[in-house]
PDB file of N, CA and C in Angstrom:
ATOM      1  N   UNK A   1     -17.779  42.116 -92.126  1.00  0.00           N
ATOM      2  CA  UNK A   1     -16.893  43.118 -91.549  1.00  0.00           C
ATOM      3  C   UNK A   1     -17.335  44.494 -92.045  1.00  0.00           C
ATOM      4  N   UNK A   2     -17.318  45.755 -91.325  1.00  0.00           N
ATOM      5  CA  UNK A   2     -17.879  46.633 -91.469  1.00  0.00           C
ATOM      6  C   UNK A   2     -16.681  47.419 -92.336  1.00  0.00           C
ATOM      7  N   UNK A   3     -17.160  48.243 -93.203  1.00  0.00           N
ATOM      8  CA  UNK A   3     -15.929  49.478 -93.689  1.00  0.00           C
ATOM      9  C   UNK A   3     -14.790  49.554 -92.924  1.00  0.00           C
ATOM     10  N   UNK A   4     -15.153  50.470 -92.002  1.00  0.00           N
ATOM     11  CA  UNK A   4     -14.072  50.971 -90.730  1.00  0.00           C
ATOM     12  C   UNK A   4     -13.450  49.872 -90.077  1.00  0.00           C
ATOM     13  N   UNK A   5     -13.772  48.684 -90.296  1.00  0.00           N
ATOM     14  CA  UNK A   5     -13.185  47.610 -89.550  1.00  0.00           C
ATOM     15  C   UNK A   5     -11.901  47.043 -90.793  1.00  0.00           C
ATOM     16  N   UNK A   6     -12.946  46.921 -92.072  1.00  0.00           N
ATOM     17  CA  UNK A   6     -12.064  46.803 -92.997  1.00  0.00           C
ATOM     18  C   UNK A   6     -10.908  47.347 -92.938  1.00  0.00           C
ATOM     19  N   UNK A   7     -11.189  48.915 -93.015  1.00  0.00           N
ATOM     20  CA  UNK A   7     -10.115  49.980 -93.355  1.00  0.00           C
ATOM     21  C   UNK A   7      -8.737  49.837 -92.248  1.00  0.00           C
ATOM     22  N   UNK A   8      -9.114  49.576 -91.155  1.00  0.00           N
ATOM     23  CA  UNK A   8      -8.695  49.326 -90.301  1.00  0.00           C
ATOM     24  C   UNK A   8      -7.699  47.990 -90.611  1.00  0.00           C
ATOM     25  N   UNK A   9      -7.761  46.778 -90.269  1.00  0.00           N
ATOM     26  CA  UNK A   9      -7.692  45.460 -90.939  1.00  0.00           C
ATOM     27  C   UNK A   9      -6.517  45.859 -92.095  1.00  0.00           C
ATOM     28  N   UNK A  10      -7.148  46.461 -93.104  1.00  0.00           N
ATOM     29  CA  UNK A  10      -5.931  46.352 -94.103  1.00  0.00           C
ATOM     30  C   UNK A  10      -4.808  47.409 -93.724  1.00  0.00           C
ATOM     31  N   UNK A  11      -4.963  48.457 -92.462  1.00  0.00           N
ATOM     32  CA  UNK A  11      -3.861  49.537 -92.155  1.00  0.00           C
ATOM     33  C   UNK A  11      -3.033  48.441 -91.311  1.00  0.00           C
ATOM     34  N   UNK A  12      -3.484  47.809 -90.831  1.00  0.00           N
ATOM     35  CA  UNK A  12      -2.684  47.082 -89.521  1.00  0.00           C
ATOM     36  C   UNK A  12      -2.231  45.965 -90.382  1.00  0.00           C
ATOM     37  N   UNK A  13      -2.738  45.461 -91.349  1.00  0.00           N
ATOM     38  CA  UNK A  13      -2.232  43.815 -91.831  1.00  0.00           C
ATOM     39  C   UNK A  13      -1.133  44.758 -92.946  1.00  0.00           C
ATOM     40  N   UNK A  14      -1.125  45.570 -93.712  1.00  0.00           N
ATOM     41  CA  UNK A  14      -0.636  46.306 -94.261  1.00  0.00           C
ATOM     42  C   UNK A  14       0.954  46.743 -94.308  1.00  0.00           C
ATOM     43  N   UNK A  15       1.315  47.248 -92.646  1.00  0.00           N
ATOM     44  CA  UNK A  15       2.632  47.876 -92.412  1.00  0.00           C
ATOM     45  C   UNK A  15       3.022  46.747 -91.262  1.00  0.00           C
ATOM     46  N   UNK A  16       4.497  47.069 -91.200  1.00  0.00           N
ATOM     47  CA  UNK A  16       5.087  46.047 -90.160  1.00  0.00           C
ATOM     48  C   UNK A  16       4.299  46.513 -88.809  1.00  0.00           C
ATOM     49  N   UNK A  17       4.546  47.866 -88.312  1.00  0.00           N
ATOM     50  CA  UNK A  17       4.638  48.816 -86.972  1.00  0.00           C
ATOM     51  C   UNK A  17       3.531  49.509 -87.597  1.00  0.00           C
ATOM     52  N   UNK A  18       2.314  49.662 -86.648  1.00  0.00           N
ATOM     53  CA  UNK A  18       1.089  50.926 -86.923  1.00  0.00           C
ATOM     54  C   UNK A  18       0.785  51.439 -85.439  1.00  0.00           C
ATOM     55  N   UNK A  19       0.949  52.522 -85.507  1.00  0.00           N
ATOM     56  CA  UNK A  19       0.895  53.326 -84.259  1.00  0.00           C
ATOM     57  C   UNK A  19      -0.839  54.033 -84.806  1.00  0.00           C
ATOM     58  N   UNK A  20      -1.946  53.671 -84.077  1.00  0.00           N
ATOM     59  CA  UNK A  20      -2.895  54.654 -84.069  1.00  0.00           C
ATOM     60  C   UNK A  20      -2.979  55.796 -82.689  1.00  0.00           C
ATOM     61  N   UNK A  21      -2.945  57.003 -83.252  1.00  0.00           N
ATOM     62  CA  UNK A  21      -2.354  57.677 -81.294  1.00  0.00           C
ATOM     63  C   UNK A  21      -3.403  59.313 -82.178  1.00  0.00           C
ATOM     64  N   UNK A  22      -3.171  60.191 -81.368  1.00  0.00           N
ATOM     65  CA  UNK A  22      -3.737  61.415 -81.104  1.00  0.00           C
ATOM     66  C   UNK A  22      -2.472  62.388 -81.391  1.00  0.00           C
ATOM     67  N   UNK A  23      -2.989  62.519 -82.821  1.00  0.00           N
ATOM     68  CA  UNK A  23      -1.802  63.578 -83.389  1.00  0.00           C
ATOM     69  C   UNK A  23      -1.116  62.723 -84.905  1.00  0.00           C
ATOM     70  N   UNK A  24      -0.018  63.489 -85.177  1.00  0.00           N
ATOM     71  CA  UNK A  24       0.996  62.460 -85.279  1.00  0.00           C
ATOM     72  C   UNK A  24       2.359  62.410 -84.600  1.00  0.00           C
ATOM     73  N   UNK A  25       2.942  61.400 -85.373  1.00  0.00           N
ATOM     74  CA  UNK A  25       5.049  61.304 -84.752  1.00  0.00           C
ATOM     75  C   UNK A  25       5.304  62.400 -84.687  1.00  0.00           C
ATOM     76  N   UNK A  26       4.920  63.563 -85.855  1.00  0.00           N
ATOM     77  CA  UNK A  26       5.878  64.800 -85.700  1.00  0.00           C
ATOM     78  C   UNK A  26       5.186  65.333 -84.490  1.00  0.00           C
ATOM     79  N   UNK A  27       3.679  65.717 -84.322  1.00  0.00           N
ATOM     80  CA  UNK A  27       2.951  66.284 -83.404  1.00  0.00           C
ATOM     81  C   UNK A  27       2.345  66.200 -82.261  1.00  0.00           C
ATOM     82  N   UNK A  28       2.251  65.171 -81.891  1.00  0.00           N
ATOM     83  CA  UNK A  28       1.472  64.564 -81.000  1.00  0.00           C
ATOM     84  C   UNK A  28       0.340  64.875 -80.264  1.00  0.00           C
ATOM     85  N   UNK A  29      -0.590  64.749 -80.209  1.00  0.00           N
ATOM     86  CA  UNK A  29      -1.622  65.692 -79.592  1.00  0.00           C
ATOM     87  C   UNK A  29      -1.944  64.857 -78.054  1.00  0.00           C
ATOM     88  N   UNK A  30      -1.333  63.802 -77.731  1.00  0.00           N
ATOM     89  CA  UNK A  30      -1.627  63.881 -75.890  1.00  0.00           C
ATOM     90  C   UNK A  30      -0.356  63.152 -75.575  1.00  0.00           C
ATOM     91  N   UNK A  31      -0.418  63.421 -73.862  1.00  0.00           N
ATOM     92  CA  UNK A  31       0.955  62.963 -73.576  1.00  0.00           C
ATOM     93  C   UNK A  31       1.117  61.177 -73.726  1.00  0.00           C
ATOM     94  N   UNK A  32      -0.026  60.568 -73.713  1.00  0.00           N
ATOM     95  CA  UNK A  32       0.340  59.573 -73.959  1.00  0.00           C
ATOM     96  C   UNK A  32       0.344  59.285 -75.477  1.00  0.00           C
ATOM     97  N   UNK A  33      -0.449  59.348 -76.291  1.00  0.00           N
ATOM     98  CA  UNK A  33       0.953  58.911 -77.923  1.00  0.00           C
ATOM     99  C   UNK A  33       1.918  59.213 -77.686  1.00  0.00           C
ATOM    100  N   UNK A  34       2.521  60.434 -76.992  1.00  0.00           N
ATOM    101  CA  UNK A  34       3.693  61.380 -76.956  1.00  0.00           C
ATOM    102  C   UNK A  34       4.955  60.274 -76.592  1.00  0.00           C
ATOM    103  N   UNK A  35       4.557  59.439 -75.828  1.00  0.00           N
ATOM    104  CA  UNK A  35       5.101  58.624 -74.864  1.00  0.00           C
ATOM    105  C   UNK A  35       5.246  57.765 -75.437  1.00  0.00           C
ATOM    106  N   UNK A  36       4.873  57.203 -75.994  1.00  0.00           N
ATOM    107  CA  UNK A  36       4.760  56.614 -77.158  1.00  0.00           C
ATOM    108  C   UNK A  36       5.791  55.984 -78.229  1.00  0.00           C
ATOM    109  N   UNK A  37       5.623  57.565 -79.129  1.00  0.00           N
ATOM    110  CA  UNK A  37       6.003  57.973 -79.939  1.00  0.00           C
ATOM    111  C   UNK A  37       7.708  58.209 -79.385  1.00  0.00           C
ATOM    112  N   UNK A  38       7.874  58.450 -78.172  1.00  0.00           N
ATOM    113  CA  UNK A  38       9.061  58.567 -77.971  1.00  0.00           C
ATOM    114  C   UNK A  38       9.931  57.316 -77.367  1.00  0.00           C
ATOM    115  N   UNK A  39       9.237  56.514 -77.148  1.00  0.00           N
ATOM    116  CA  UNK A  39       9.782  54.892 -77.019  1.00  0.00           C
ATOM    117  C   UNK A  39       9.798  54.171 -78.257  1.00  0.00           C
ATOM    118  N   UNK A  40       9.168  54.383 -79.462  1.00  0.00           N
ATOM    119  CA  UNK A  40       9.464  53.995 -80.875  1.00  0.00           C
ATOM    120  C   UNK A  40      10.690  54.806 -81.662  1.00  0.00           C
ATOM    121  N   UNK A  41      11.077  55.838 -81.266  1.00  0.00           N
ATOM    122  CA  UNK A  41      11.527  56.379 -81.821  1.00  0.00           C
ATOM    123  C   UNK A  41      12.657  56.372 -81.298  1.00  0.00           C
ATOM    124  N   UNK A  42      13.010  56.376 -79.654  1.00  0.00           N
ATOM    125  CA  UNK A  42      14.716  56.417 -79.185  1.00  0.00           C
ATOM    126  C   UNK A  42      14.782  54.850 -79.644  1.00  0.00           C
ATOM    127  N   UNK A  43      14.282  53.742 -79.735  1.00  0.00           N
ATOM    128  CA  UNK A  43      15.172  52.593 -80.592  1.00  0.00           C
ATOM    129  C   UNK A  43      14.872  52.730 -82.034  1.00  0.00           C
ATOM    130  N   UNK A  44      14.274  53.018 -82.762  1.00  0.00           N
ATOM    131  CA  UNK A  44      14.545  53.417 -83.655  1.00  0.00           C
ATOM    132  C   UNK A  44      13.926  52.503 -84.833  1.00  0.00           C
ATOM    133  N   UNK A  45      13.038  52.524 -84.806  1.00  0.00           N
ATOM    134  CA  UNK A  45      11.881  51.407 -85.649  1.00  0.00           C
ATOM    135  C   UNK A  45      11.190  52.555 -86.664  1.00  0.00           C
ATOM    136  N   UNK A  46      10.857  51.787 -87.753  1.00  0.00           N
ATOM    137  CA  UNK A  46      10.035  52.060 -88.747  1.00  0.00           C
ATOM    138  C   UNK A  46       8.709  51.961 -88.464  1.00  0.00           C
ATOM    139  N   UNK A  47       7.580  53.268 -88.138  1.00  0.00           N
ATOM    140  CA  UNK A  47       6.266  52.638 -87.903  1.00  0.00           C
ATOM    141  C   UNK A  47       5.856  54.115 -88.376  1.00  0.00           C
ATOM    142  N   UNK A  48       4.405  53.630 -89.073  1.00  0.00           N
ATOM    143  CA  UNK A  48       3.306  54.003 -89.845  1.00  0.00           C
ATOM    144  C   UNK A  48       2.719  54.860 -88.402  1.00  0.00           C
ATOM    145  N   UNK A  49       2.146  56.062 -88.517  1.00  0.00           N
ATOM    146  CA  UNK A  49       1.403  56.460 -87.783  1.00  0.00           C
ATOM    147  C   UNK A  49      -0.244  56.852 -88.040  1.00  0.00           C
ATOM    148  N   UNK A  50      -0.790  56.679 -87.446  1.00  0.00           N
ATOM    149  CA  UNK A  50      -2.133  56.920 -87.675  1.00  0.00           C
ATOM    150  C   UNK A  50      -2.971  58.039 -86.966  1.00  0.00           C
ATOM    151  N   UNK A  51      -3.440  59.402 -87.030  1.00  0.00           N
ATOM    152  CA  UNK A  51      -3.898  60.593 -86.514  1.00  0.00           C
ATOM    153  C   UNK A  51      -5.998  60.196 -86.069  1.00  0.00           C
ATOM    154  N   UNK A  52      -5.837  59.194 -85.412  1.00  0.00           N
ATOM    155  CA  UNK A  52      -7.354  59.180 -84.932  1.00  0.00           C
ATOM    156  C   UNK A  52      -8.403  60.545 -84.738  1.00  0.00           C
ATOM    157  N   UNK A  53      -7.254  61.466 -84.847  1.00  0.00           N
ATOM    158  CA  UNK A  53      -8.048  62.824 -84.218  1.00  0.00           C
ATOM    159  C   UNK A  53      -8.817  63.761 -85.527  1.00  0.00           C
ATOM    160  N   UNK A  54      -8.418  63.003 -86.175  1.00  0.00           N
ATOM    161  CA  UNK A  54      -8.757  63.601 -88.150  1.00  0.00           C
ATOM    162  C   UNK A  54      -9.967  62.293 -88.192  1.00  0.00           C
ATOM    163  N   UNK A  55     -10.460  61.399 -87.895  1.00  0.00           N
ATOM    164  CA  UNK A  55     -11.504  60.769 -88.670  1.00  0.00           C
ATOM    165  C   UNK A  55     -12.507  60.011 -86.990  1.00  0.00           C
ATOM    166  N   UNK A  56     -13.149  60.759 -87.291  1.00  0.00           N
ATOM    167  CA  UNK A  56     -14.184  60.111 -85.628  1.00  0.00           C
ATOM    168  C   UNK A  56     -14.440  58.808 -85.873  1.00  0.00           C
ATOM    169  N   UNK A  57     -14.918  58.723 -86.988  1.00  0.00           N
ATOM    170  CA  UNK A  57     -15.502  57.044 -87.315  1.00  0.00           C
ATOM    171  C   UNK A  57     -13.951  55.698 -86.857  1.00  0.00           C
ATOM    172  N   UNK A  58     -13.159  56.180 -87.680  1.00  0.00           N
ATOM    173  CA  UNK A  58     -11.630  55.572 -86.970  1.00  0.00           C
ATOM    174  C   UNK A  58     -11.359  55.801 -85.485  1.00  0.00           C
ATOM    175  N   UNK A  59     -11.760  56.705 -84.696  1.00  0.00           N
ATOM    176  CA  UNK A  59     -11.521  56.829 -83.819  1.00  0.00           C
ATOM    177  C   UNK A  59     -12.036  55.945 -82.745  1.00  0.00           C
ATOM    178  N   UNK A  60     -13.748  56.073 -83.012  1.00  0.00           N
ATOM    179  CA  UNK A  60     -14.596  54.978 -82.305  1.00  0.00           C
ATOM    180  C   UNK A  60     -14.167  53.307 -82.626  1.00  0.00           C
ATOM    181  N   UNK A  61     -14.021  53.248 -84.008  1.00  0.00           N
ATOM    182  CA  UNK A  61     -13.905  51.970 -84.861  1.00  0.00           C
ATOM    183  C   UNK A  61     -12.541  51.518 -83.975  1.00  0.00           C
ATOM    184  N   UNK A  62     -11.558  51.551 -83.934  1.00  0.00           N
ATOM    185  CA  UNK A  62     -10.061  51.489 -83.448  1.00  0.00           C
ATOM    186  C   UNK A  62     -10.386  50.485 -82.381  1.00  0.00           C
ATOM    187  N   UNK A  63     -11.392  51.486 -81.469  1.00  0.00           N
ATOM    188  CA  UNK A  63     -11.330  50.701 -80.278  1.00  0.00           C
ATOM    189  C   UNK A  63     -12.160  49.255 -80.099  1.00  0.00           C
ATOM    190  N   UNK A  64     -12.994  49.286 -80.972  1.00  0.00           N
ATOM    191  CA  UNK A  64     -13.665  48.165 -81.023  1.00  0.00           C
ATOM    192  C   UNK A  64     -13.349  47.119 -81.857  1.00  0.00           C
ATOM    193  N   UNK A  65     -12.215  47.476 -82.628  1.00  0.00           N
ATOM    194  CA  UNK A  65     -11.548  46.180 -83.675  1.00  0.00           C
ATOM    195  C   UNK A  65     -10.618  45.660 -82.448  1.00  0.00           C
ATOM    196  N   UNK A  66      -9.826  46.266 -81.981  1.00  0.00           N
ATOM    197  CA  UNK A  66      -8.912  46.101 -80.528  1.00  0.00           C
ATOM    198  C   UNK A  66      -9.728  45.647 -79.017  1.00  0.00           C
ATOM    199  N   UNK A  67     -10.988  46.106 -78.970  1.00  0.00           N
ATOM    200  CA  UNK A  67     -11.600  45.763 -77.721  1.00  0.00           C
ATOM    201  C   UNK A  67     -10.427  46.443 -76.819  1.00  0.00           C
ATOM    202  N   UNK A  68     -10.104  47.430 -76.733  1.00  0.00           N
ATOM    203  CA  UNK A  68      -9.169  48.382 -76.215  1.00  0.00           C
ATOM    204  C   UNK A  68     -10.143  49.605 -76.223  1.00  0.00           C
ATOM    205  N   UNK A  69     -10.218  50.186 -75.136  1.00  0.00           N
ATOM    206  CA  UNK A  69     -10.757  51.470 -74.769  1.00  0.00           C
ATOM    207  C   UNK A  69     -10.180  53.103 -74.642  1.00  0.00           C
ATOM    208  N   UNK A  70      -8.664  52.680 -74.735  1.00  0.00           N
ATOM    209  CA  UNK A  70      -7.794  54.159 -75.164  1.00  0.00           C
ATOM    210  C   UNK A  70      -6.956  54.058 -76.269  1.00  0.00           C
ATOM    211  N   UNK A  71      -6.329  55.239 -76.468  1.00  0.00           N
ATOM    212  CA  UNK A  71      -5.727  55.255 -77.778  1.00  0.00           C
ATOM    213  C   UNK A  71      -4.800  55.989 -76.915  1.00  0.00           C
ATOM    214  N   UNK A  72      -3.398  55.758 -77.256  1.00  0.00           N
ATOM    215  CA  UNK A  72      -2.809  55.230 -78.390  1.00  0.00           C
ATOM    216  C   UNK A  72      -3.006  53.408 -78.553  1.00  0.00           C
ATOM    217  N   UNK A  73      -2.649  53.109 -79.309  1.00  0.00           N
ATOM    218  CA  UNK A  73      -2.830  51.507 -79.796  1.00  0.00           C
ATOM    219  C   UNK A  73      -1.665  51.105 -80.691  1.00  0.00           C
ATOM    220  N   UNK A  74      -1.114  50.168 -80.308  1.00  0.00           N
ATOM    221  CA  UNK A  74       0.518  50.070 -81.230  1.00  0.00           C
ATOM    222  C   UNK A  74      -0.402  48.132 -82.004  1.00  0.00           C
ATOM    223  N   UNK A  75       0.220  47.923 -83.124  1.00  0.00           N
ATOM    224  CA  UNK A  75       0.573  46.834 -83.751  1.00  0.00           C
ATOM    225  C   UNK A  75       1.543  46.356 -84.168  1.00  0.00           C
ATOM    226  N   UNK A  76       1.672  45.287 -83.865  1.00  0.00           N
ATOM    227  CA  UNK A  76       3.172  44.914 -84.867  1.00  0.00           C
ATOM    228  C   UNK A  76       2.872  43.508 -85.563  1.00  0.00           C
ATOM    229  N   UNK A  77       3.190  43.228 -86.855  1.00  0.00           N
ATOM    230  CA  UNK A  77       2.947  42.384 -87.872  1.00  0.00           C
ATOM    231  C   UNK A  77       1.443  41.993 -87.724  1.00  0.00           C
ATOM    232  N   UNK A  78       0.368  42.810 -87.631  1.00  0.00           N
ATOM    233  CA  UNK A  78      -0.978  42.866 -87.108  1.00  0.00           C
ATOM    234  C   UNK A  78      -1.640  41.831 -85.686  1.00  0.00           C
ATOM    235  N   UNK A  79      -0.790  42.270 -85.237  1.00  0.00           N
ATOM    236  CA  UNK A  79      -0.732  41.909 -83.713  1.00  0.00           C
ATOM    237  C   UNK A  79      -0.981  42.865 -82.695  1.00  0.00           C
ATOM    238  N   UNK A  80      -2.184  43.212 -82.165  1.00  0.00           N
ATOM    239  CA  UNK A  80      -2.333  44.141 -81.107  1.00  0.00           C
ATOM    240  C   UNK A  80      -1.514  43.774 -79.673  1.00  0.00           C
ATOM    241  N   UNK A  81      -0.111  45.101 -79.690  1.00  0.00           N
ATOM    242  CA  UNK A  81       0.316  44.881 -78.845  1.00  0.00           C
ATOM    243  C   UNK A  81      -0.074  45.476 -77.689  1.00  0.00           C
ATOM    244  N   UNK A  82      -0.670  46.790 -77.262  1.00  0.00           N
ATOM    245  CA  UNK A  82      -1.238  47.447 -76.746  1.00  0.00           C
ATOM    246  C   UNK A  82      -1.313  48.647 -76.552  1.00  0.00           C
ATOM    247  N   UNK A  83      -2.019  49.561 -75.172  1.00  0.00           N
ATOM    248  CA  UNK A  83      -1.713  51.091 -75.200  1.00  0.00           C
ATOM    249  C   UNK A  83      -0.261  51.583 -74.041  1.00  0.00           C
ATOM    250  N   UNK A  84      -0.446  52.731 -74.348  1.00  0.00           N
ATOM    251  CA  UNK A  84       0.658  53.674 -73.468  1.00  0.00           C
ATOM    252  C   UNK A  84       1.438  52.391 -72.334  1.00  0.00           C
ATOM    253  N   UNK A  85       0.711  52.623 -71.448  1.00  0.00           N
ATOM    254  CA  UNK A  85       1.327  51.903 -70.449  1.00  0.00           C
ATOM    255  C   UNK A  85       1.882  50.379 -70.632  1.00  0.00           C
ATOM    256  N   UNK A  86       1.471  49.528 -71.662  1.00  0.00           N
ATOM    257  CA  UNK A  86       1.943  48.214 -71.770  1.00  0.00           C
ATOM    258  C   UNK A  86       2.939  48.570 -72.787  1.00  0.00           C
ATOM    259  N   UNK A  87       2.936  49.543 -73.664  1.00  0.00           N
ATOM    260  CA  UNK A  87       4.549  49.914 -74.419  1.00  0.00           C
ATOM    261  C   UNK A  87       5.517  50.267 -73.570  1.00  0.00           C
ATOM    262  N   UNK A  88       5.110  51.489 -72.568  1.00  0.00           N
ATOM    263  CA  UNK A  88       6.356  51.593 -71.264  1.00  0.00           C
ATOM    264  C   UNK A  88       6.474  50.883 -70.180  1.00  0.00           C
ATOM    265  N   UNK A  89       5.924  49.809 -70.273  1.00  0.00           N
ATOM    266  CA  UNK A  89       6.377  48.652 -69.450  1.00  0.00           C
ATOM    267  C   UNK A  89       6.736  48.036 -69.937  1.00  0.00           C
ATOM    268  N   UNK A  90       6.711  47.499 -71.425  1.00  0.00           N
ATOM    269  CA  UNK A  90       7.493  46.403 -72.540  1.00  0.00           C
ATOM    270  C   UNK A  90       9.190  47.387 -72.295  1.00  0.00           C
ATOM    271  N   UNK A  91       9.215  48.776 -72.239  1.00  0.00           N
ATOM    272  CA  UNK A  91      10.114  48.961 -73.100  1.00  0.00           C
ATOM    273  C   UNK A  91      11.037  49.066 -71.591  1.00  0.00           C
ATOM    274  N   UNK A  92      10.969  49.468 -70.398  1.00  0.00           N
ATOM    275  CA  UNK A  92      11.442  49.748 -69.105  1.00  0.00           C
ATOM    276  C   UNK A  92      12.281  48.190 -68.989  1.00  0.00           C
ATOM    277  N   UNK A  93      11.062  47.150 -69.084  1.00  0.00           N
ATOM    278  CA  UNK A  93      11.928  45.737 -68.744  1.00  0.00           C
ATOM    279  C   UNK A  93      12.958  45.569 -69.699  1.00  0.00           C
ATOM    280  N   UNK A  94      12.815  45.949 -70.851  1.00  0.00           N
ATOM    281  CA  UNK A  94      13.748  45.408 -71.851  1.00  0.00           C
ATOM    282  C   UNK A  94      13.008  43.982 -72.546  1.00  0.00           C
ATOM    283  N   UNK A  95      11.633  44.128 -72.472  1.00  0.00           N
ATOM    284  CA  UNK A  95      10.918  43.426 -73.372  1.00  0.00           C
ATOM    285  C   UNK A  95      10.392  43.316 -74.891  1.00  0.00           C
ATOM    286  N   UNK A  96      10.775  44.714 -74.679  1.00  0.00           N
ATOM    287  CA  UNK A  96      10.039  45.437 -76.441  1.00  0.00           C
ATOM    288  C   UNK A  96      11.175  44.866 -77.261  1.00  0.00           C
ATOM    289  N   UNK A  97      12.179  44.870 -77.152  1.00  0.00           N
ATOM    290  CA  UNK A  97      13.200  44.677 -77.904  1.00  0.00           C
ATOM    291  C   UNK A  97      13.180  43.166 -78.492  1.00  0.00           C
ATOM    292  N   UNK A  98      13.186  41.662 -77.247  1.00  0.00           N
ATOM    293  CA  UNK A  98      12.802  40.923 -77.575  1.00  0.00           C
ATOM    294  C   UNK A  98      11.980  41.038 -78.985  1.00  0.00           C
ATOM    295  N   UNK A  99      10.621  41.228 -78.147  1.00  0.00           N
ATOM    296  CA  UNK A  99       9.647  40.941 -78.471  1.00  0.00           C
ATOM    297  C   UNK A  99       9.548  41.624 -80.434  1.00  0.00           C
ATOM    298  N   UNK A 100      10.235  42.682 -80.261  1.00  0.00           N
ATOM    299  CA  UNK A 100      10.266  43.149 -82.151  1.00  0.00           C
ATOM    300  C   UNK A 100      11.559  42.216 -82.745  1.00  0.00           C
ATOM    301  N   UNK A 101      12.605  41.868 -81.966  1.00  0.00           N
ATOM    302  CA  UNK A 101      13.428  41.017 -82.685  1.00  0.00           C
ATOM    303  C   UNK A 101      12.494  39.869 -82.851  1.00  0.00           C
ATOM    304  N   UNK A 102      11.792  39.011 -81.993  1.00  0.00           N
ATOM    305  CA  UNK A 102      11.121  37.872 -82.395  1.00  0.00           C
ATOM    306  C   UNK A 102      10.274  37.919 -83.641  1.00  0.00           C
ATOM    307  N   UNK A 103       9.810  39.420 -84.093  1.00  0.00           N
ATOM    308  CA  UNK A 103       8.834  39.591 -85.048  1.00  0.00           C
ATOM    309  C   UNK A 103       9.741  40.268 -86.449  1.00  0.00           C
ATOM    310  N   UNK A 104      10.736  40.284 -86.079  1.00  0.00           N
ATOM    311  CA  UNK A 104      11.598  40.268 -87.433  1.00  0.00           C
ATOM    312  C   UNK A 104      11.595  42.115 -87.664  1.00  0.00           C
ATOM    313  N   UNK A 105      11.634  42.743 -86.554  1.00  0.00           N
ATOM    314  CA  UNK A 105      11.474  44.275 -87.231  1.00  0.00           C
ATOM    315  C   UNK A 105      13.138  44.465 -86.290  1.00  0.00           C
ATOM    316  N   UNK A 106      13.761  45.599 -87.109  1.00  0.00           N
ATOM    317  CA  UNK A 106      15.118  45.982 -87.199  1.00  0.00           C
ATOM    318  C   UNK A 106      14.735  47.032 -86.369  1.00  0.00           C
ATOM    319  N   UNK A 107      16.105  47.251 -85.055  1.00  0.00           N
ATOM    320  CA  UNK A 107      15.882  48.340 -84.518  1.00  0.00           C
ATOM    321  C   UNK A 107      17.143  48.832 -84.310  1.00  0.00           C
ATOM    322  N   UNK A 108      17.258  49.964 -84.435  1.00  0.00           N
ATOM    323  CA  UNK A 108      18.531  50.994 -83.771  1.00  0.00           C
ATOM    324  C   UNK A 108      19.237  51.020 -82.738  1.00  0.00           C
ATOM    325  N   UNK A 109      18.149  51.337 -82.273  1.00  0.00           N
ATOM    326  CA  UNK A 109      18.873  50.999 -80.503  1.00  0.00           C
ATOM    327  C   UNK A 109      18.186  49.990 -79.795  1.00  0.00           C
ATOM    328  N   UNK A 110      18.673  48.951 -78.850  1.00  0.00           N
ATOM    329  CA  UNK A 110      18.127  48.596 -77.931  1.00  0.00           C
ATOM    330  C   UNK A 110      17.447  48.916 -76.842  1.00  0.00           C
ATOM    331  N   UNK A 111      15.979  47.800 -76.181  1.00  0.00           N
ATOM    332  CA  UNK A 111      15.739  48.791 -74.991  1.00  0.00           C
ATOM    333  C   UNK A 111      16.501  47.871 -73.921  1.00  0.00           C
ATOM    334  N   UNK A 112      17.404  48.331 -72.961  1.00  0.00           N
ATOM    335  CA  UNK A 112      17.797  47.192 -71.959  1.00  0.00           C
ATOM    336  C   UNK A 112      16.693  47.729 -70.757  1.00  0.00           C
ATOM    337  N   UNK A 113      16.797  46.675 -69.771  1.00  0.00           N
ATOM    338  CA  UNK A 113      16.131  46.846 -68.428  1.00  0.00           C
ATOM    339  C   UNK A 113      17.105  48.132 -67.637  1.00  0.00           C
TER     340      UNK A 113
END
């Protein structure tokens, strides 16, 4: 396993929720983390964020530990769940919610359909 794969590996096996996105939670630097970031945050989960836009090597690396080609990139209990659009389609159906209760993470609010 390479460094960056490592480094990677232990960020994601590490925290419950790892958001790698463009920016951070407070900042966001594109509309999709943004989008993101704002479907983690109206239910109300605990997640680690990660600023891809500060380390190129993470940036390239990300996508190839994931075999995912955009960023943002969500995990949960080191489980690649996916980017932008499969979080706002988890969260529209009222799947995300399931799917983090099944994984044991506490949330605030619910997402309903």
């Amino acid at each position: 396993m390479s460094d960056i794969n490592k480094r990677i590996d232990d960020t994601v096996k590490g925290s419950d929720v790892v958001l790698f996105m463009k920016g951070s939670k407070a900042f966001p630097q594109c509309g999709f983390s943004g989008q993101v970031v704002q479907i983690l945050d109206y239910i109300g989960i605990d997640y680690k964020d990660i600023d891809v836009l500060a380390d190129e090597e993470l940036r390239a690396g990300i996508k190839d530990y994931s075999n995912w080609p955009t960023i943002p990139q969500l995990y949960v209990k080191g489980e690649f769940v996916g980017g932008c659009d499969i979080v706002r389609e988890m969260f529209q159906s009222g799947e995300i919610s399931t799917f983090l209760t099944e994984k044991g993470i506490p949330q605030k609010r619910v997402a309903q359909a």
